[in-house]
Protein backbone atom coordinates (compact mmCIF):
# COMPACT_ATOMS: atom_id res chain seq x y z
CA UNK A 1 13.94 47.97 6.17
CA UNK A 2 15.13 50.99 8.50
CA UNK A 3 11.88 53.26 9.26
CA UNK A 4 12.58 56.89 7.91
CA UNK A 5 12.40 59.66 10.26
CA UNK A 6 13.07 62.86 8.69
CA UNK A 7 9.43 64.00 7.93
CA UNK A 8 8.98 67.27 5.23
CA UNK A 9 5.45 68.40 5.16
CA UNK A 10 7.08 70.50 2.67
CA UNK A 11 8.72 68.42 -0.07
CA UNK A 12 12.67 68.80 -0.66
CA UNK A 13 12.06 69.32 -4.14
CA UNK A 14 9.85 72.37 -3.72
CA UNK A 15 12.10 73.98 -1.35
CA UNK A 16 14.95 73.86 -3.33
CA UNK A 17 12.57 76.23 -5.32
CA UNK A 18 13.59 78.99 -2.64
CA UNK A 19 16.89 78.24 -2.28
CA UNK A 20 20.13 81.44 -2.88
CA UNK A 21 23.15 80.17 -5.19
CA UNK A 22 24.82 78.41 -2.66
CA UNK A 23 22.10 76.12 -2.52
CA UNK A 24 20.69 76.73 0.97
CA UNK A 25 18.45 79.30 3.12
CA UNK A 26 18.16 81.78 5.68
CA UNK A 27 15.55 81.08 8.02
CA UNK A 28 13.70 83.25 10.28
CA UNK A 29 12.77 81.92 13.97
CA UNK A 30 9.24 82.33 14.10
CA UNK A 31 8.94 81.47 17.87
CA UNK A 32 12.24 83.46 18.57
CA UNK A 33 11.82 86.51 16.24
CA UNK A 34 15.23 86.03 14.80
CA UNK A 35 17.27 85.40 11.78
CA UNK A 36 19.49 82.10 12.22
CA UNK A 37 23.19 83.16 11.57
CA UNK A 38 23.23 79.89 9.88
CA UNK A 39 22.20 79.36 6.39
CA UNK A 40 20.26 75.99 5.93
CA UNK A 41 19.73 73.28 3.79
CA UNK A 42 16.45 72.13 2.29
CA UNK A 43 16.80 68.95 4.30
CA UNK A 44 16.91 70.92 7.14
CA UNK A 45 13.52 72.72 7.63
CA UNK A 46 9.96 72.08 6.89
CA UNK A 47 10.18 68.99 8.51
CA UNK A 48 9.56 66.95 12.31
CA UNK A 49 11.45 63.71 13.68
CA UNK A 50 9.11 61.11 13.16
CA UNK A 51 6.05 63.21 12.28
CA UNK A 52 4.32 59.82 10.48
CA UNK A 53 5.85 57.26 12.33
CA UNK A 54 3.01 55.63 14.42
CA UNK A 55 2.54 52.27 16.85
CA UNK A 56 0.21 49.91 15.44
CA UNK A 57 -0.56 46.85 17.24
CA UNK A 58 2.25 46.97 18.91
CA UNK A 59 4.94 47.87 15.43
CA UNK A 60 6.53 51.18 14.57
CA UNK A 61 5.28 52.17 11.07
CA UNK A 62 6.11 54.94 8.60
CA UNK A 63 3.28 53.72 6.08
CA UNK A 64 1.35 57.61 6.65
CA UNK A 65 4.83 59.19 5.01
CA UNK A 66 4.69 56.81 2.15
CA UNK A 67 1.28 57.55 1.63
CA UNK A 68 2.34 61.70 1.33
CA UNK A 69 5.47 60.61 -0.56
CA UNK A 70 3.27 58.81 -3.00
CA UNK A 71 1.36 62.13 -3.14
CA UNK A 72 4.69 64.36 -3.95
CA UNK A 73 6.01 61.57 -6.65
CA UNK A 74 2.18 62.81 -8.56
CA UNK A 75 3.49 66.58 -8.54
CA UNK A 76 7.46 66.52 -8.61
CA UNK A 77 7.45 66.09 -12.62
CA UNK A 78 4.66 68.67 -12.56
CA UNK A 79 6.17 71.14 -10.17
CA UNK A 80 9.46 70.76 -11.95
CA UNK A 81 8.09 71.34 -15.44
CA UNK A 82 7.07 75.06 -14.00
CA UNK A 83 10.04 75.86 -12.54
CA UNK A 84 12.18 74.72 -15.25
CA UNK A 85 10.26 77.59 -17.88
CA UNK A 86 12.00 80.67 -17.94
CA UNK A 87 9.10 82.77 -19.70
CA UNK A 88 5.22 81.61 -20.31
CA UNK A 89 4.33 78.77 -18.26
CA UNK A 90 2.83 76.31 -20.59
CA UNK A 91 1.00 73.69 -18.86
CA UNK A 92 -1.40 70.48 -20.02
CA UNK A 93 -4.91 70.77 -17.81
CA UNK A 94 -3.84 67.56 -16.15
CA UNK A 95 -0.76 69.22 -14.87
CA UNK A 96 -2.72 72.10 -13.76
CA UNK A 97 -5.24 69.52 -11.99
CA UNK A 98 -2.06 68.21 -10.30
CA UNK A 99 -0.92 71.62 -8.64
CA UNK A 100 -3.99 72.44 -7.52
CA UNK A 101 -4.79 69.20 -5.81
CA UNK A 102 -1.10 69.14 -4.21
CA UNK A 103 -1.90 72.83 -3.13
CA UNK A 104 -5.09 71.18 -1.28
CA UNK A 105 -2.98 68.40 0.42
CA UNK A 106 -0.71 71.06 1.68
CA UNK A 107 -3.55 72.77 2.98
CA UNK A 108 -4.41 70.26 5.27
CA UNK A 109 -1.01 68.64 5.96
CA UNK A 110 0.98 71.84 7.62
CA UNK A 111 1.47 71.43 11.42
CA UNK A 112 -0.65 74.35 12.00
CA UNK A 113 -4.01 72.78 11.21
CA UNK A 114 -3.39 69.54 13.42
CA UNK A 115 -5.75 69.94 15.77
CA UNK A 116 -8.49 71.45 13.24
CA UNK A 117 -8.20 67.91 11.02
CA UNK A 118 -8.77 66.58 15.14
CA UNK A 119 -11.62 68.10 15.03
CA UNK A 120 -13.19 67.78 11.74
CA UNK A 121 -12.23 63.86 12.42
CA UNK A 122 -13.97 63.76 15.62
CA UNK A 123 -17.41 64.85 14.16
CA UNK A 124 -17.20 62.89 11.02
CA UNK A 125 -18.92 60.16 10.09
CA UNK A 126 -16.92 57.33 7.61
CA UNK A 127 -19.74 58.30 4.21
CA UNK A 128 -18.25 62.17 5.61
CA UNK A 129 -15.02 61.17 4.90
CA UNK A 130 -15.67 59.33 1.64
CA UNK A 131 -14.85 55.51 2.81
CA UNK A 132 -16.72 52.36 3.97
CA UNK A 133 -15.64 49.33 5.29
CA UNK A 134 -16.48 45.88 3.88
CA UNK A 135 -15.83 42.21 4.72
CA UNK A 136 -14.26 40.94 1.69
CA UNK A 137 -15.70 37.68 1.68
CA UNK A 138 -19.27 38.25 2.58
CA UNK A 139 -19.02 42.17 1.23
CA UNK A 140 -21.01 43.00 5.01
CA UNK A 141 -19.87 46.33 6.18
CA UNK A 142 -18.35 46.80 9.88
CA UNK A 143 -20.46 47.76 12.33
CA UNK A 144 -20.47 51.44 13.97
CA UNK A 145 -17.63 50.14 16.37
CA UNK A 146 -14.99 49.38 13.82
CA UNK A 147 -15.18 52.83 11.99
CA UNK A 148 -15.29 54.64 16.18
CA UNK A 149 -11.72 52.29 16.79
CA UNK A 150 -10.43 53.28 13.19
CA UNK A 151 -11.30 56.96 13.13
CA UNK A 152 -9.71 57.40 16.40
CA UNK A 153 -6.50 56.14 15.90
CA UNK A 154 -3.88 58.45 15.25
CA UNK A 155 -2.59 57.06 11.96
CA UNK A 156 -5.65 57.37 10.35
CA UNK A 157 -6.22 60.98 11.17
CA UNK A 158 -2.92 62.08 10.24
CA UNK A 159 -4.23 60.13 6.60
CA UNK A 160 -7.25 61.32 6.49
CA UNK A 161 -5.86 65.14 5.32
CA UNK A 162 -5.27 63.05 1.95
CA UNK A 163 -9.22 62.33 2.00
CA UNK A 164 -9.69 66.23 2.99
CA UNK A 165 -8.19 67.48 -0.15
CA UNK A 166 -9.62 65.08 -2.05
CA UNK A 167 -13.17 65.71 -0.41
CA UNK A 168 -12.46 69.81 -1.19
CA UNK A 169 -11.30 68.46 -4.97
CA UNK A 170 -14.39 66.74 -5.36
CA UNK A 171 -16.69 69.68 -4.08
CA UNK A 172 -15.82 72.40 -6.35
CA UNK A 173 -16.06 72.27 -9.86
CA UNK A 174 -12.37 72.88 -10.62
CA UNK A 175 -12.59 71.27 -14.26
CA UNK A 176 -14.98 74.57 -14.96
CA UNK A 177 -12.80 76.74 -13.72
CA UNK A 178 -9.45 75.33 -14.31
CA UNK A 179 -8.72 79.41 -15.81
CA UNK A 180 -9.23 80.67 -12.59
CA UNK A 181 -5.96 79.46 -11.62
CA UNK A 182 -3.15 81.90 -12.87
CA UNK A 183 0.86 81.03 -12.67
CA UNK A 184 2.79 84.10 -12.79
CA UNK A 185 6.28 84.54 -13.18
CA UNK A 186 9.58 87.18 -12.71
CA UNK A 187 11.84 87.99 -15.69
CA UNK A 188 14.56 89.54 -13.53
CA UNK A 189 17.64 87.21 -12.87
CA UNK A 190 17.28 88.21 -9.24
CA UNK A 191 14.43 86.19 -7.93
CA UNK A 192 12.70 86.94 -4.63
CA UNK A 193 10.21 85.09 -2.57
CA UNK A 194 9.61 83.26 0.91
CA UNK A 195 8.50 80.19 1.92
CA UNK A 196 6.75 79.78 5.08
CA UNK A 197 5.51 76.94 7.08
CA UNK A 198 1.88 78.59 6.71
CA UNK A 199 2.31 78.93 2.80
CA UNK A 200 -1.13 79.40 1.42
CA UNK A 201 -2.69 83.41 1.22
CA UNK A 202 -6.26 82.71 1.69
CA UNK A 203 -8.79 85.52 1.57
CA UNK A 204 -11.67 83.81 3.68
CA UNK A 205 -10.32 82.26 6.35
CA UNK A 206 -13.75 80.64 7.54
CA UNK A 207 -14.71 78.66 4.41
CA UNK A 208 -12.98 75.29 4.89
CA UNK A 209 -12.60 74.37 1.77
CA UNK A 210 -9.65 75.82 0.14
CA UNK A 211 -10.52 75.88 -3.38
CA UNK A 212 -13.79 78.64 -2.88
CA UNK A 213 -12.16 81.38 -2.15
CA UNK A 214 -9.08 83.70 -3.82
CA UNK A 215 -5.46 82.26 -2.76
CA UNK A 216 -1.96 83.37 -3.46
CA UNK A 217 0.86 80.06 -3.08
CA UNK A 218 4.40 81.33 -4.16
CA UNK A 219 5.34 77.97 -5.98
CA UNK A 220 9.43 79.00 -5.78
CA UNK A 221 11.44 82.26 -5.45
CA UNK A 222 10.18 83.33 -9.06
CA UNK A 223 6.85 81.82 -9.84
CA UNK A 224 3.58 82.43 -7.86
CA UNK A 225 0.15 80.79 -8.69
CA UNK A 226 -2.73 82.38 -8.33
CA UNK A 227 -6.42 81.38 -7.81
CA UNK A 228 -8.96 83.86 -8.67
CA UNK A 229 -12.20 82.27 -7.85
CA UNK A 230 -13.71 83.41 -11.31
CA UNK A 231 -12.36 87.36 -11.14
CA UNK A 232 -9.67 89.08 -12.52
CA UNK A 233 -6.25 90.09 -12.07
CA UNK A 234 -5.27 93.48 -12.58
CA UNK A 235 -1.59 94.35 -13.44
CA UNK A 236 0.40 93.62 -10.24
CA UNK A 237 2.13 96.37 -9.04
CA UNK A 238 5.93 95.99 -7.76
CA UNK A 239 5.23 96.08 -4.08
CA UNK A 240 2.64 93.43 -4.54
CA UNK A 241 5.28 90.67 -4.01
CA UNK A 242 6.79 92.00 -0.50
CA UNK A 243 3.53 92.52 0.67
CA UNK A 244 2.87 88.69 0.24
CA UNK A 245 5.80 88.07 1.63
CA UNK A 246 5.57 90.03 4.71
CA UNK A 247 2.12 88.51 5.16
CA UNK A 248 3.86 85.28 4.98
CA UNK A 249 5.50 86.14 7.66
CA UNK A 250 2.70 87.02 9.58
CA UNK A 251 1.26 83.93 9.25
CA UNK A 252 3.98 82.17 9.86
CA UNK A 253 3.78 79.16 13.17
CA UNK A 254 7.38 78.38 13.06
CA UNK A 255 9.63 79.21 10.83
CA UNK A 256 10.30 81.36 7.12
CA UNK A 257 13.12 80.84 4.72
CA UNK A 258 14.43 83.28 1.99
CA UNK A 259 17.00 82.55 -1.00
CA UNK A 260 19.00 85.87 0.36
CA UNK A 261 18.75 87.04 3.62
CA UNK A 262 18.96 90.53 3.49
CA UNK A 263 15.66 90.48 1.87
CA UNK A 264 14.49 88.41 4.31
CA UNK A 265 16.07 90.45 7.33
CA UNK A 266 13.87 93.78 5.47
CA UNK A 267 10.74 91.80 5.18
CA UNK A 268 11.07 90.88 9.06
CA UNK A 269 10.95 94.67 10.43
CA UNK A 270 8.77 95.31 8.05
CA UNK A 271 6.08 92.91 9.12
CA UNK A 272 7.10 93.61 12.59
CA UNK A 273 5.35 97.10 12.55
CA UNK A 274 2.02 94.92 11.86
CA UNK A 275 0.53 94.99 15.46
CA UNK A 276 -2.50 94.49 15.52
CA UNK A 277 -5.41 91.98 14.03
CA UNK A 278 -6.98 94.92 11.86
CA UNK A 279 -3.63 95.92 10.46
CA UNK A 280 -2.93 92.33 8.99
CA UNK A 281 -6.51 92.32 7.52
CA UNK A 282 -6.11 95.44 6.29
CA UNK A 283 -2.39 94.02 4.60
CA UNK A 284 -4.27 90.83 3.86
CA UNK A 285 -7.38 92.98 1.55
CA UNK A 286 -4.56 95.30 0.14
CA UNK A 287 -2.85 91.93 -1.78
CA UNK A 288 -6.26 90.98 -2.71
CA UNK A 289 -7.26 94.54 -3.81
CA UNK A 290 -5.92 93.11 -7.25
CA UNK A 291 -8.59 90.63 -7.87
CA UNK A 292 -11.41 92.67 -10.44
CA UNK A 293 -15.32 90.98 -9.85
């Protein structure tokens, strides 16, 4: 079987959450500070050639991609339940538990926290990262040089942002405060909101674990989900939504696509008069400004 090679660290399906009428995007350049004149497909950005394709032992192997495609087949019936609602979002606590965890996998899987999952890998220890290795037949388990040969290969750190999440998951107590985590919604029939390759609006950026702190994670161009870390929202007001967006921007490595892009084209100069460090923080406390103790 023919190795894929086309590697979303954004799934298809959610990006077709963001997409105009015609079915495509506008994308912003990041790296180049312009609009493509082109419109785009999903299947055309949020991706890398051969991102999880790896040499083991001497063979080419996509098993890392399955193991993130397995991941997205556990939220795509989820993900499109929400998007499907027009009003309320009515949701079982299982398919809440399944958005949140997919928000943590996304967390770690973006291209912009390679190196950091390097890092956190390279001070680990195997009961760190929640596995142990065992001789099947005698149940012995491998001595200190098998996990050093494993936890440096490059297949298994690109996997091990699966145990991350999971690890974050399993810290926090998220069945206690599954109501911390708010889904809210537009009512117009024009729906407006951008997807970046940075997606998740985290207040702390120092606490490594996703799920304690407040976070804002536009799941398509309508619906937003919100985590509130135990406070409260008050009533959004209408600006709240371009200021996310523009901080999208901001944050953005690579690239930002929009459903319409002359919303996307205003969002750009506006984040563009954001110059400095303190002005983003002070954008960043304004969308939070929301959240009641």
């Amino acid at each position: 079987m023919a190795l894929s090679s086309r590697h979303h660290y954004i799934p298809e399906f959610m990006i077709k959450g963001f997409v105009g009428q015609d079915g495509k995007l506008s994308v912003y350049n990041a790296k180049r500070g312009v609009i493509d004149p082109i419109r785009k497909s999903p299947k055309q950005v949020f991706f890398e050639w051969n991102r999880n394709t790896f040499n083991i032992s001497g063979v080419e192997t996509d098993f890392v991609e399955g193991l993130f495609q397995f991941s997205e087949s556990l939220f795509a019936p989820v993900y499109h339940k929400v998007v499907s609602q027009k009003g309320p979002i009515n949701l079982e606590p299982i398919d809440l538990f399944h958005i949140i965890h997919f928000i943590g996998i996304t967390n770690w899987r973006i291209p912009s926290r390679d190196e950091e999952v390097k890092r956190i890998i390279k001070y680990s220890t195997n009961k760190d990262l929640l596995f142990t290795i065992r001789n099947k037949e005698t149940n012995q388990e491998a001595a200190a040089e098998s996990y050093e040969w494993i936890m440096n290969q490059p297949a298994f750190i690109e996997s091990s942002k699966l145990i991350l999440a999971i690890r974050d998951y399993l810290m926090t107590d998220i069945a206690a405060h599954y109501e911390s985590w708010k889904i809210y919604y537009s009512s117009t029939d024009v729906q407006l909101h951008l997807l970046g390759d940075n997606p998740i609006i985290k207040r702390d950026q120092c606490n490594p674990n996703i799920f304690q702190t407040e976070i804002i994670f536009p799941l398509s161009k309508g619906k937003t989900i919100y985590h509130t870390n135990g406070k409260t929202i008050r009533v959004l007001p209408p600006e709240h939504r371009a200021k996310i967006d523009v901080l999208m921007i901001l944050q953005a490595d690579k690239m930002v696509c929009s459903p319409n892009g002359d919303y996307l084209y205003h969002l750009v100069q506006l984040a563009n008069q954001y110059k400095t460090e303190q002005q983003i923080h002070n954008l960043k406390e304004s969308i939070f400004s929301v959240f009641n103790e």
